[in-house]
C-alpha atoms as a PDB file:
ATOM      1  CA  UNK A   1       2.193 -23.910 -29.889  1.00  0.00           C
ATOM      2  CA  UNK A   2       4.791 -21.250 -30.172  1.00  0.00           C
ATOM      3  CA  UNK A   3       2.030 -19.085 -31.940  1.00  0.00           C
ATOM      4  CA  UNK A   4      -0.410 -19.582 -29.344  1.00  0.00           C
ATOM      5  CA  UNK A   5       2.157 -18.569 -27.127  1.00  0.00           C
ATOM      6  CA  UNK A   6       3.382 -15.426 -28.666  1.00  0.00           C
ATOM      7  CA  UNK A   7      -0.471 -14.132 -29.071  1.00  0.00           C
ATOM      8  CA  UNK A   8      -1.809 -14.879 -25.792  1.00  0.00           C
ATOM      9  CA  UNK A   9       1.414 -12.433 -24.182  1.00  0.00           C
ATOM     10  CA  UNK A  10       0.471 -10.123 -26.797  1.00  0.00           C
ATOM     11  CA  UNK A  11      -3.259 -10.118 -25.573  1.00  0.00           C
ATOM     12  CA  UNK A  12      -2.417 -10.211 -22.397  1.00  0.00           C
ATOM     13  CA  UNK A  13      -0.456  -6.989 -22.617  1.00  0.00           C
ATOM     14  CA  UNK A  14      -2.368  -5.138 -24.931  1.00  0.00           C
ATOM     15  CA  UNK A  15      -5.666  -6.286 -24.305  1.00  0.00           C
ATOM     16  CA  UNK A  16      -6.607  -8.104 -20.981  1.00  0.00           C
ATOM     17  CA  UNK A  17      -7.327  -4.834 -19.480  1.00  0.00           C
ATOM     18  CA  UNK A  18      -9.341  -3.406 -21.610  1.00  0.00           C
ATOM     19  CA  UNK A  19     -13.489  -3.094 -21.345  1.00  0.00           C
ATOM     20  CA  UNK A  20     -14.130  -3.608 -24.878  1.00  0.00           C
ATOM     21  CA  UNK A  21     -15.239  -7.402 -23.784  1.00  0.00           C
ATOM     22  CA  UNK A  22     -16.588  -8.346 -27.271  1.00  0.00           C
ATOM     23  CA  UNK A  23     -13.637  -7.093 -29.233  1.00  0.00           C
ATOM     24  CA  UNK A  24     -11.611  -9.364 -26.376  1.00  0.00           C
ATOM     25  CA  UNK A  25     -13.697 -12.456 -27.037  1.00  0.00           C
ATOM     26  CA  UNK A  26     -12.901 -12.339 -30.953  1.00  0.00           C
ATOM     27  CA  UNK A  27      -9.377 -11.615 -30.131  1.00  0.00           C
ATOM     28  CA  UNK A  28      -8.740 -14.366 -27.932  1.00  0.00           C
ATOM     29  CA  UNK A  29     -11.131 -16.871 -30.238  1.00  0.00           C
ATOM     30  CA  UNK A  30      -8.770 -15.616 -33.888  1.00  0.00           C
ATOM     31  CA  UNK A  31      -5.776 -16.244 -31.527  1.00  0.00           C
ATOM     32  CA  UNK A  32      -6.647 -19.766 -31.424  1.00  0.00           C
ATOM     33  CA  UNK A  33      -7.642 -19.849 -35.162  1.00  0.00           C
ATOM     34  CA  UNK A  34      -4.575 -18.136 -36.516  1.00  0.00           C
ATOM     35  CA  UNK A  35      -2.150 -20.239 -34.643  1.00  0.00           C
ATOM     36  CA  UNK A  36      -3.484 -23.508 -36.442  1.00  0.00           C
ATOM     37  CA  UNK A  37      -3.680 -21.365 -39.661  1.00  0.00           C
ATOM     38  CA  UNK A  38      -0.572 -19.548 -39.920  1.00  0.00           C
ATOM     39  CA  UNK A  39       1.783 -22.647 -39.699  1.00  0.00           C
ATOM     40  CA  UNK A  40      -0.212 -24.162 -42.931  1.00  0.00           C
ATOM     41  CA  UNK A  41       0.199 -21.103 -44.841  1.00  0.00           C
ATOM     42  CA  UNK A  42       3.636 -21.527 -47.571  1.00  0.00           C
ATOM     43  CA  UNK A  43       5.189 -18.067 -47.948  1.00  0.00           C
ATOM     44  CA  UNK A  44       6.957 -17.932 -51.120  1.00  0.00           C
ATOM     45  CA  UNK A  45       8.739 -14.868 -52.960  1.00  0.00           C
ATOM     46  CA  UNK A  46      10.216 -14.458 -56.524  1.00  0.00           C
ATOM     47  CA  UNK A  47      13.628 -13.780 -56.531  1.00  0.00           C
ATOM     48  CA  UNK A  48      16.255 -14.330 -59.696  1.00  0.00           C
ATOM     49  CA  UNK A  49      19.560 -16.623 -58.969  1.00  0.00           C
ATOM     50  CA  UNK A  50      22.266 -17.686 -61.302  1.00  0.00           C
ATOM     51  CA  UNK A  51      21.756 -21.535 -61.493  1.00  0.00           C
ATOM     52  CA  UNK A  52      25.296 -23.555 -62.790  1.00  0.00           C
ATOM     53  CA  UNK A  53      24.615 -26.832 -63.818  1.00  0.00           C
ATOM     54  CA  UNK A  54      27.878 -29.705 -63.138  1.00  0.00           C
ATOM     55  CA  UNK A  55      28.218 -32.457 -65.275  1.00  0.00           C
ATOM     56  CA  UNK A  56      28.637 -35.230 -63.752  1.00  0.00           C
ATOM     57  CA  UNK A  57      30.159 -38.219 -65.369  1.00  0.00           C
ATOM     58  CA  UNK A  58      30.134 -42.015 -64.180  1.00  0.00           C
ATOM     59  CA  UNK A  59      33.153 -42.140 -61.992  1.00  0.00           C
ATOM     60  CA  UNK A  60      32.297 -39.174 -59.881  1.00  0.00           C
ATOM     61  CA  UNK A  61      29.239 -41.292 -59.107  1.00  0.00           C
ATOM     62  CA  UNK A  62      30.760 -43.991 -58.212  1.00  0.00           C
ATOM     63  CA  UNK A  63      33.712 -42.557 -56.238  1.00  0.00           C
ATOM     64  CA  UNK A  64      31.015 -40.540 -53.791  1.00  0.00           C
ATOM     65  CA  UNK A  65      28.879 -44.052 -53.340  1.00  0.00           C
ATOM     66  CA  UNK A  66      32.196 -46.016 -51.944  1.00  0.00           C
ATOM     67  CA  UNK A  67      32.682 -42.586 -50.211  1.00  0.00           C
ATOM     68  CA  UNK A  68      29.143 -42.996 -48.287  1.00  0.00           C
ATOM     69  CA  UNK A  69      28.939 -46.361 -48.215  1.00  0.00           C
ATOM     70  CA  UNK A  70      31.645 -49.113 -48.499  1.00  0.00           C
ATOM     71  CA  UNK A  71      33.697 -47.125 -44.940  1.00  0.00           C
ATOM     72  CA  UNK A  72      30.315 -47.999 -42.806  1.00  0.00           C
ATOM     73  CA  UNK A  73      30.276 -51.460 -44.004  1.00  0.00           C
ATOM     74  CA  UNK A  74      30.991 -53.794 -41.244  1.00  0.00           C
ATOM     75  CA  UNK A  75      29.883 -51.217 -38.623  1.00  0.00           C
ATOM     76  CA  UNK A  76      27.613 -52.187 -36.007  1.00  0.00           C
ATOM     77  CA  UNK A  77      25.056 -50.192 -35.811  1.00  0.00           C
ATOM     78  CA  UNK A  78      24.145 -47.798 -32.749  1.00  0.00           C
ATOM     79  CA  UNK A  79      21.230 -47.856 -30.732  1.00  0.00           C
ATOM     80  CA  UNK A  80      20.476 -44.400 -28.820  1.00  0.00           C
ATOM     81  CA  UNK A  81      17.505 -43.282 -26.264  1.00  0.00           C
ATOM     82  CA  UNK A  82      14.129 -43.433 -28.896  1.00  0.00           C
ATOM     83  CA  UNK A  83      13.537 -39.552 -28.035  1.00  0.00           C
ATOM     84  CA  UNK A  84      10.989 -39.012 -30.995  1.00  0.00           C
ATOM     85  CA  UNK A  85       9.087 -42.265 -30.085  1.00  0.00           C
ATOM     86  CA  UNK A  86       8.877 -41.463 -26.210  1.00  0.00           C
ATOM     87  CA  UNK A  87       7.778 -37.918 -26.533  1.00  0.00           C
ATOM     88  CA  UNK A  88       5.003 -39.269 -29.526  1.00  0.00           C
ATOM     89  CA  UNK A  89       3.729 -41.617 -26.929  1.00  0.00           C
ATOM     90  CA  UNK A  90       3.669 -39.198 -24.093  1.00  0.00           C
ATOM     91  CA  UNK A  91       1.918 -36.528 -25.972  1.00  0.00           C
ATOM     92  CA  UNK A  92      -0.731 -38.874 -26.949  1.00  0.00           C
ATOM     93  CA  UNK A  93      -1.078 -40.453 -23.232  1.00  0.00           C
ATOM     94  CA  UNK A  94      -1.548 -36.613 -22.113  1.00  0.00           C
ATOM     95  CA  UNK A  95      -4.392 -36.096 -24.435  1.00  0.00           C
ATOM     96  CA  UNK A  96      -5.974 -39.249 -24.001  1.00  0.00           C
ATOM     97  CA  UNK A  97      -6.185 -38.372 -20.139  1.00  0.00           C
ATOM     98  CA  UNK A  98      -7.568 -34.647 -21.159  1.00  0.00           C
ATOM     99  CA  UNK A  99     -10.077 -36.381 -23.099  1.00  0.00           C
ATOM    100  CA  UNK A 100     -11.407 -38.779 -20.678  1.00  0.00           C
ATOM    101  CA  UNK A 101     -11.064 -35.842 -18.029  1.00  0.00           C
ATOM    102  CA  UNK A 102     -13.748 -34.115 -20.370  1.00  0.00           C
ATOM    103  CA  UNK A 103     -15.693 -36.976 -21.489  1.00  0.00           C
ATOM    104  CA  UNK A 104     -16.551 -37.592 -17.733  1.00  0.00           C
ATOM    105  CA  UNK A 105     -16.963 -34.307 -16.877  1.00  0.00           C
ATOM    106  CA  UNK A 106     -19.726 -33.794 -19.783  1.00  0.00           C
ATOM    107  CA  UNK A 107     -21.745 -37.460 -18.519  1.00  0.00           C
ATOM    108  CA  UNK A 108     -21.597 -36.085 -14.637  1.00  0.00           C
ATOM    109  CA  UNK A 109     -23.365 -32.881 -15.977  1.00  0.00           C
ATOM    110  CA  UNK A 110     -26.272 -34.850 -18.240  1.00  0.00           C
ATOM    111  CA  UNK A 111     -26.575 -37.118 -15.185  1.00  0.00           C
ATOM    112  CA  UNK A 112     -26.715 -34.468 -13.026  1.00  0.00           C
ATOM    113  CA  UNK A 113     -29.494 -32.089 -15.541  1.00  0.00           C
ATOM    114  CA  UNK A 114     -31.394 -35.516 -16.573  1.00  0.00           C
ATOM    115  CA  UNK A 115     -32.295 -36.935 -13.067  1.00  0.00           C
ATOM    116  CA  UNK A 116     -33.203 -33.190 -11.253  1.00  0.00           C
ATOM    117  CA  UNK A 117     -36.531 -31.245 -12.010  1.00  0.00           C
ATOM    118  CA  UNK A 118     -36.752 -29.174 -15.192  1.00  0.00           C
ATOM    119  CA  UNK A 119     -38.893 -26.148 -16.176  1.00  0.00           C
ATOM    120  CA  UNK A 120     -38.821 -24.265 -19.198  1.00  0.00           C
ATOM    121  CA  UNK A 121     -38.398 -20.670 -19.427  1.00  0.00           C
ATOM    122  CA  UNK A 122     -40.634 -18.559 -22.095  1.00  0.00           C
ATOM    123  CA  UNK A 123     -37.523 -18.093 -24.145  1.00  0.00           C
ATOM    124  CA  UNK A 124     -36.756 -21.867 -24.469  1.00  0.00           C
ATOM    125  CA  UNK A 125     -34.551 -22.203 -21.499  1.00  0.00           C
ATOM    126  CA  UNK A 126     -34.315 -25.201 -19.951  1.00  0.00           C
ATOM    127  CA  UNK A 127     -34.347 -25.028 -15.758  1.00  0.00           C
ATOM    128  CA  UNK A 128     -33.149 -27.393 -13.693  1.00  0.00           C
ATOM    129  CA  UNK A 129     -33.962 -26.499 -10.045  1.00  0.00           C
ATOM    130  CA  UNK A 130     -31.806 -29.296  -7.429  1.00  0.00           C
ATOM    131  CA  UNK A 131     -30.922 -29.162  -3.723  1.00  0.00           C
ATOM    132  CA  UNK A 132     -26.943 -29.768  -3.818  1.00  0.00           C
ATOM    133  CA  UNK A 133     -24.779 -26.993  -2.795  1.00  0.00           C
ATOM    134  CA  UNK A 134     -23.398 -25.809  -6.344  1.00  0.00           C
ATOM    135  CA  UNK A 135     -22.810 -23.031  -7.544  1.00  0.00           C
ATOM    136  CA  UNK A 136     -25.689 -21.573 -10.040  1.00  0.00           C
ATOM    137  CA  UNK A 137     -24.027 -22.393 -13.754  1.00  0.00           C
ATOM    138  CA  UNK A 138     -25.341 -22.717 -17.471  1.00  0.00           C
ATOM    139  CA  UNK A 139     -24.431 -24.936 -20.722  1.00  0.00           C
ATOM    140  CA  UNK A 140     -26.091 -24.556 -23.583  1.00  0.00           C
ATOM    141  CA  UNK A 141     -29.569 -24.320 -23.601  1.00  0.00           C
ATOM    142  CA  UNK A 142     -29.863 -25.573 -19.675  1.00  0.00           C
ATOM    143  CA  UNK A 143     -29.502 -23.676 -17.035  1.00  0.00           C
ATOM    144  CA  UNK A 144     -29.161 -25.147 -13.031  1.00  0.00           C
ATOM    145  CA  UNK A 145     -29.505 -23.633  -9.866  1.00  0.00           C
ATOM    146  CA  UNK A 146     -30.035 -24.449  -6.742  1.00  0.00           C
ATOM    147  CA  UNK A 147     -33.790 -23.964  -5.024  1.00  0.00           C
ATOM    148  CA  UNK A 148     -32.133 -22.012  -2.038  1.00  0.00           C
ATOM    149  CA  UNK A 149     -30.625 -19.701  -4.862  1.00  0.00           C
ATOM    150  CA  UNK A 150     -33.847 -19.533  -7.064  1.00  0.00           C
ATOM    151  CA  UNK A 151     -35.898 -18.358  -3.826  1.00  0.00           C
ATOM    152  CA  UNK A 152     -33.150 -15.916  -2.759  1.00  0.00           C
ATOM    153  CA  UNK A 153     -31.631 -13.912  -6.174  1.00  0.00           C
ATOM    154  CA  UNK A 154     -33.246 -16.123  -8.846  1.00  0.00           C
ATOM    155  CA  UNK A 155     -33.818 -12.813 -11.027  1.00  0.00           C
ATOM    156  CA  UNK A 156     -30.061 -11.541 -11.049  1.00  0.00           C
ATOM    157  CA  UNK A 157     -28.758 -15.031 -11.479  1.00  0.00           C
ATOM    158  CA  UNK A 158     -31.263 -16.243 -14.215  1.00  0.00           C
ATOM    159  CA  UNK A 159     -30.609 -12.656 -15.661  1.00  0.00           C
ATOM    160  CA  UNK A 160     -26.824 -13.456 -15.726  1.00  0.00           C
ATOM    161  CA  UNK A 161     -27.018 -17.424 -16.932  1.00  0.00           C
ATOM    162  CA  UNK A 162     -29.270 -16.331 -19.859  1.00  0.00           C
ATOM    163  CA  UNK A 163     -26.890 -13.700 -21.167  1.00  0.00           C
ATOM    164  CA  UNK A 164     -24.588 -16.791 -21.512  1.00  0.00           C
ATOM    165  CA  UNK A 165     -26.629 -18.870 -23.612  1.00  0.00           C
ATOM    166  CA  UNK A 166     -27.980 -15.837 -25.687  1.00  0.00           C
ATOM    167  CA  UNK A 167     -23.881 -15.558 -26.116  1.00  0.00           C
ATOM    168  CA  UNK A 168     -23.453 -18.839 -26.895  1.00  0.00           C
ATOM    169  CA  UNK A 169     -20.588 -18.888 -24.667  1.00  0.00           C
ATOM    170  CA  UNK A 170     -20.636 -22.664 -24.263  1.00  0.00           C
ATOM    171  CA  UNK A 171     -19.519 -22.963 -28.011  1.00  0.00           C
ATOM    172  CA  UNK A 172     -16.698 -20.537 -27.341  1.00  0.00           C
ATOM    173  CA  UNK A 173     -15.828 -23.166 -24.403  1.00  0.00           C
ATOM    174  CA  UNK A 174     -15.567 -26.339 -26.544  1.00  0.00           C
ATOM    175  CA  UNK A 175     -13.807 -24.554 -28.858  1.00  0.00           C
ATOM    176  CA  UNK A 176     -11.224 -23.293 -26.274  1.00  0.00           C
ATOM    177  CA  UNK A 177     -11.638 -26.742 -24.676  1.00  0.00           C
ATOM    178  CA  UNK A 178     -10.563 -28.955 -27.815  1.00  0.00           C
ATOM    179  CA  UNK A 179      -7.591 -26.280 -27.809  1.00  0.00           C
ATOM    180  CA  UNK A 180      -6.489 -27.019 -24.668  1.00  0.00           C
ATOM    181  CA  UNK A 181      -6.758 -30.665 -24.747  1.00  0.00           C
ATOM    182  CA  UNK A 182      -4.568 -30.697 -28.232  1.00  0.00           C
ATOM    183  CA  UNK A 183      -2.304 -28.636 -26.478  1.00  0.00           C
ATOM    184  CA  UNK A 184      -2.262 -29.898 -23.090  1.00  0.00           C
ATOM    185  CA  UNK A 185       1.455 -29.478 -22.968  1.00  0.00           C
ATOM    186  CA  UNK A 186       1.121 -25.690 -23.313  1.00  0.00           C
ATOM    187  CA  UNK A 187       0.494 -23.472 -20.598  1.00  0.00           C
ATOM    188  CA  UNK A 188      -0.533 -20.449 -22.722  1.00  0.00           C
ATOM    189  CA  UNK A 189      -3.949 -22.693 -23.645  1.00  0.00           C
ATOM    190  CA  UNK A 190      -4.652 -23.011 -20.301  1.00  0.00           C
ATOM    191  CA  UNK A 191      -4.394 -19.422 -19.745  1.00  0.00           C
ATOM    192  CA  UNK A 192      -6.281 -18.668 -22.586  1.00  0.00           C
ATOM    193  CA  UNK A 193      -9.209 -20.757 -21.920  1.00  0.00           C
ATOM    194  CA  UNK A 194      -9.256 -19.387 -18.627  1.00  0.00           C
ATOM    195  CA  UNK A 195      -9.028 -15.718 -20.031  1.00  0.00           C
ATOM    196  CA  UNK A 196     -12.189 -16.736 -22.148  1.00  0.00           C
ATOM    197  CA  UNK A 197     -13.962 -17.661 -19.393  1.00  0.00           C
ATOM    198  CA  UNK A 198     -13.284 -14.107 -17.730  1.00  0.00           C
ATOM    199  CA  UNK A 199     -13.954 -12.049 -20.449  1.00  0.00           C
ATOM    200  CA  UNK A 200     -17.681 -14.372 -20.762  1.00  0.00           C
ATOM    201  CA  UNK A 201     -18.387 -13.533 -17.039  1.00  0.00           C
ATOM    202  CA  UNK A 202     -17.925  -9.627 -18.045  1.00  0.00           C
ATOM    203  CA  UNK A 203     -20.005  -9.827 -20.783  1.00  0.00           C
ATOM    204  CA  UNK A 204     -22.944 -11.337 -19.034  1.00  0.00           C
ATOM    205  CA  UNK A 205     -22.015  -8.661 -16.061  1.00  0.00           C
ATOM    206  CA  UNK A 206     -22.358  -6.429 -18.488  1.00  0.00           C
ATOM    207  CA  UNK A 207     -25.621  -7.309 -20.034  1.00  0.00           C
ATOM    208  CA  UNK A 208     -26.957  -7.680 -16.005  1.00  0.00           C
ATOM    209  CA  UNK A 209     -26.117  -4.164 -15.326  1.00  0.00           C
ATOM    210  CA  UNK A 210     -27.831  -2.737 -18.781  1.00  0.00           C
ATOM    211  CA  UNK A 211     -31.058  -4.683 -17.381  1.00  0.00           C
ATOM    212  CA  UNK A 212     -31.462  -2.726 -14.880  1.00  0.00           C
ATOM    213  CA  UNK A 213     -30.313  -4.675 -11.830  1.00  0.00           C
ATOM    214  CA  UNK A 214     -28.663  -1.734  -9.475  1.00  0.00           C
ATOM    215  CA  UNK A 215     -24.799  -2.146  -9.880  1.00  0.00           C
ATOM    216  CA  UNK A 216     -24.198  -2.465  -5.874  1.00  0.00           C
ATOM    217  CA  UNK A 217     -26.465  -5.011  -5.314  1.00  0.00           C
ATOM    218  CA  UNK A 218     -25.165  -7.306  -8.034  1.00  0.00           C
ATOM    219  CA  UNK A 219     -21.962  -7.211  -6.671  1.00  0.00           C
ATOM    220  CA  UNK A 220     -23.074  -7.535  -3.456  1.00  0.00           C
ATOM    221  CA  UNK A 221     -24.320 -10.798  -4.625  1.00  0.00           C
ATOM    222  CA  UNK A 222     -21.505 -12.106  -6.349  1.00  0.00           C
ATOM    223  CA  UNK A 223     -19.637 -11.885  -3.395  1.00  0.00           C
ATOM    224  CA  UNK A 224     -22.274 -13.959  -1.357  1.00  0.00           C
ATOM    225  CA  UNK A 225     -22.067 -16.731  -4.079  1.00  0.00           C
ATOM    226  CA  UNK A 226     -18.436 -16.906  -3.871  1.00  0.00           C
ATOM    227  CA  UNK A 227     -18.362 -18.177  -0.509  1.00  0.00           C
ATOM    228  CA  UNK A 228     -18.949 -21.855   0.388  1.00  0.00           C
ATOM    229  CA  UNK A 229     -20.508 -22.779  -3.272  1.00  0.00           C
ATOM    230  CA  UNK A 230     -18.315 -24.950  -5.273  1.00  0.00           C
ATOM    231  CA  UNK A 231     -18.236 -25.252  -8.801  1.00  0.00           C
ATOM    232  CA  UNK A 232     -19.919 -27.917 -10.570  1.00  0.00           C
ATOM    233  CA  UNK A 233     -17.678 -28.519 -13.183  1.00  0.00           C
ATOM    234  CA  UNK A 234     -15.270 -26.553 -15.299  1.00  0.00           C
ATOM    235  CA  UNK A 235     -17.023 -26.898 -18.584  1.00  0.00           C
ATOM    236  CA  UNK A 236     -20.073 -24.787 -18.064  1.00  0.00           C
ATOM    237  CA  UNK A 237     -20.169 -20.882 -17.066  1.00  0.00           C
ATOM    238  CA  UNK A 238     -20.381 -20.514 -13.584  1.00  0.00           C
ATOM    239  CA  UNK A 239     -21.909 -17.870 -11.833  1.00  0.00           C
ATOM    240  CA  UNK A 240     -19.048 -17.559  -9.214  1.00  0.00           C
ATOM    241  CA  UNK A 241     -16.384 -18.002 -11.948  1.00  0.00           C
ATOM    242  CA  UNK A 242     -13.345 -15.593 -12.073  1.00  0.00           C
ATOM    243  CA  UNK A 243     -11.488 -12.991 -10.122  1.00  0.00           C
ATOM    244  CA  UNK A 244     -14.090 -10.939  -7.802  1.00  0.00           C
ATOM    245  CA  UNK A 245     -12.147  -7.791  -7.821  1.00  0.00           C
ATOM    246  CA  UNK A 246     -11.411  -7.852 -11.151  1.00  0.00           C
ATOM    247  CA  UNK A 247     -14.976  -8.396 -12.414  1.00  0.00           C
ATOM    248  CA  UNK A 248     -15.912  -5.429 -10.169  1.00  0.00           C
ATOM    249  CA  UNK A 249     -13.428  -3.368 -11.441  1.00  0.00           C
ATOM    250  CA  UNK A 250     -14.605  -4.041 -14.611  1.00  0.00           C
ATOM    251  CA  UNK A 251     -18.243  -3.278 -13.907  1.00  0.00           C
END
């Protein structure tokens, strides 16, 4: 945890401003994979030391045992506040809740893909077209919008969601995800999964803009989809995710 948290405020320095968005995405992934690898690692060194060795005869022993033992004899013993057990069984309560939290939000979105119409794309997409009022958003190999948004900008936003998948950015999230839900406790995971997500929604800018689609116009549509659309769910890349201004300014 402190690891994690000593990274992230170095990326976040160093880094978070910076348009180099793939570099970002394999910083902010090796953070997470260094701070479960560094604690493992044993650092040793060689070093020469004069070593005495005390003989120790029989009474010596003896005298330190009724030293350590025979004065506590008698001694009831004393019962303090189980710190070690109570903060065991709250970290595990926490994740258990995180878990359920996700396992939840992963059925409502297969309920949600499963019972709506589907179309695939020549590239192996999967479309789901509905009529709710969320936000366009993609996981995995699916990809759902709404039929208003399909009719209106369905190029740009298909444009965008598929530069997720081809990403796999949805990987990246579980990864992140499983990160945050070990560490639930620890606000710097939180902050880095959510610094993920930005740095996915400037890469798929990113790839929109080298398309083709005129720079103006794209924005000009992000800020339409950030008004009144809600987000689906927090595990898939949504099209209105992130910071407006900051995803122009990095455009």
């Amino acid at each position: 945890s402190l690891c994690l948290a000593v990274f992230y405020l170095f990326y976040r320095l160093l880094l978070s401003k910076e348009t180099f968005h793939r570099c970002n995405r394999i910083a902010l992934l090796s953070i997470i994979l260094l701070s479960y690898i560094l604690p493992l690692t044993a650092i040793t060194t060689s070093q020469h030391t004069m070593v005495s060795t005390a003989v120790t005869i029989v009474e010596d022993l003896l005298i330190m045992y009724e030293q350590n033992v025979v004065p506590n004899q008698g001694l009831q013993p004393e019962f303090g506040f189980p710190w070690q057990e109570t903060l065991i069984i709250s970290y595990v309560v926490g994740a258990i809740f995180f878990i359920l939290c996700h396992l939840w939000s992963l059925g409502r979105m297969l309920y949600f893909i499963r019972h709506n119409q589907r179309e695939q794309l020549p590239d192996g997409t999967l479309l789901i077209i509905h009529s709710c009022n969320f936000a366009p958003f993609s996981w995995m190999k699916y990809i759902v919008i709404s039929r208003i948004d399909m009719e209106e900008s369905g190029a740009e936003i298909l444009a965008h969601e598929q530069a997720h998948i081809r990403a796999c950015h949805s990987l990246d999230m579980w990864f992140a995800g499983c990160c945050a839900v070990l560490h639930w406790f620890n606000p710097a995971a939180w902050l880095l999964k959510q610094e993920l997500q930005n740095v996915h929604e400037y890469e798929a800018d990113e790839s929109v803009i080298a398309h083709g689609v005129d720079a103006k116009h794209y924005q000009l549509l992000l800020i339409k989809k950030a008004v009144g659309a809600q987000r689906f769910t927090s595990m898939a890349n949504s099209f209105n995710h992130s910071s407006l201004k900051k995803r122009i300014t990095m455009m």
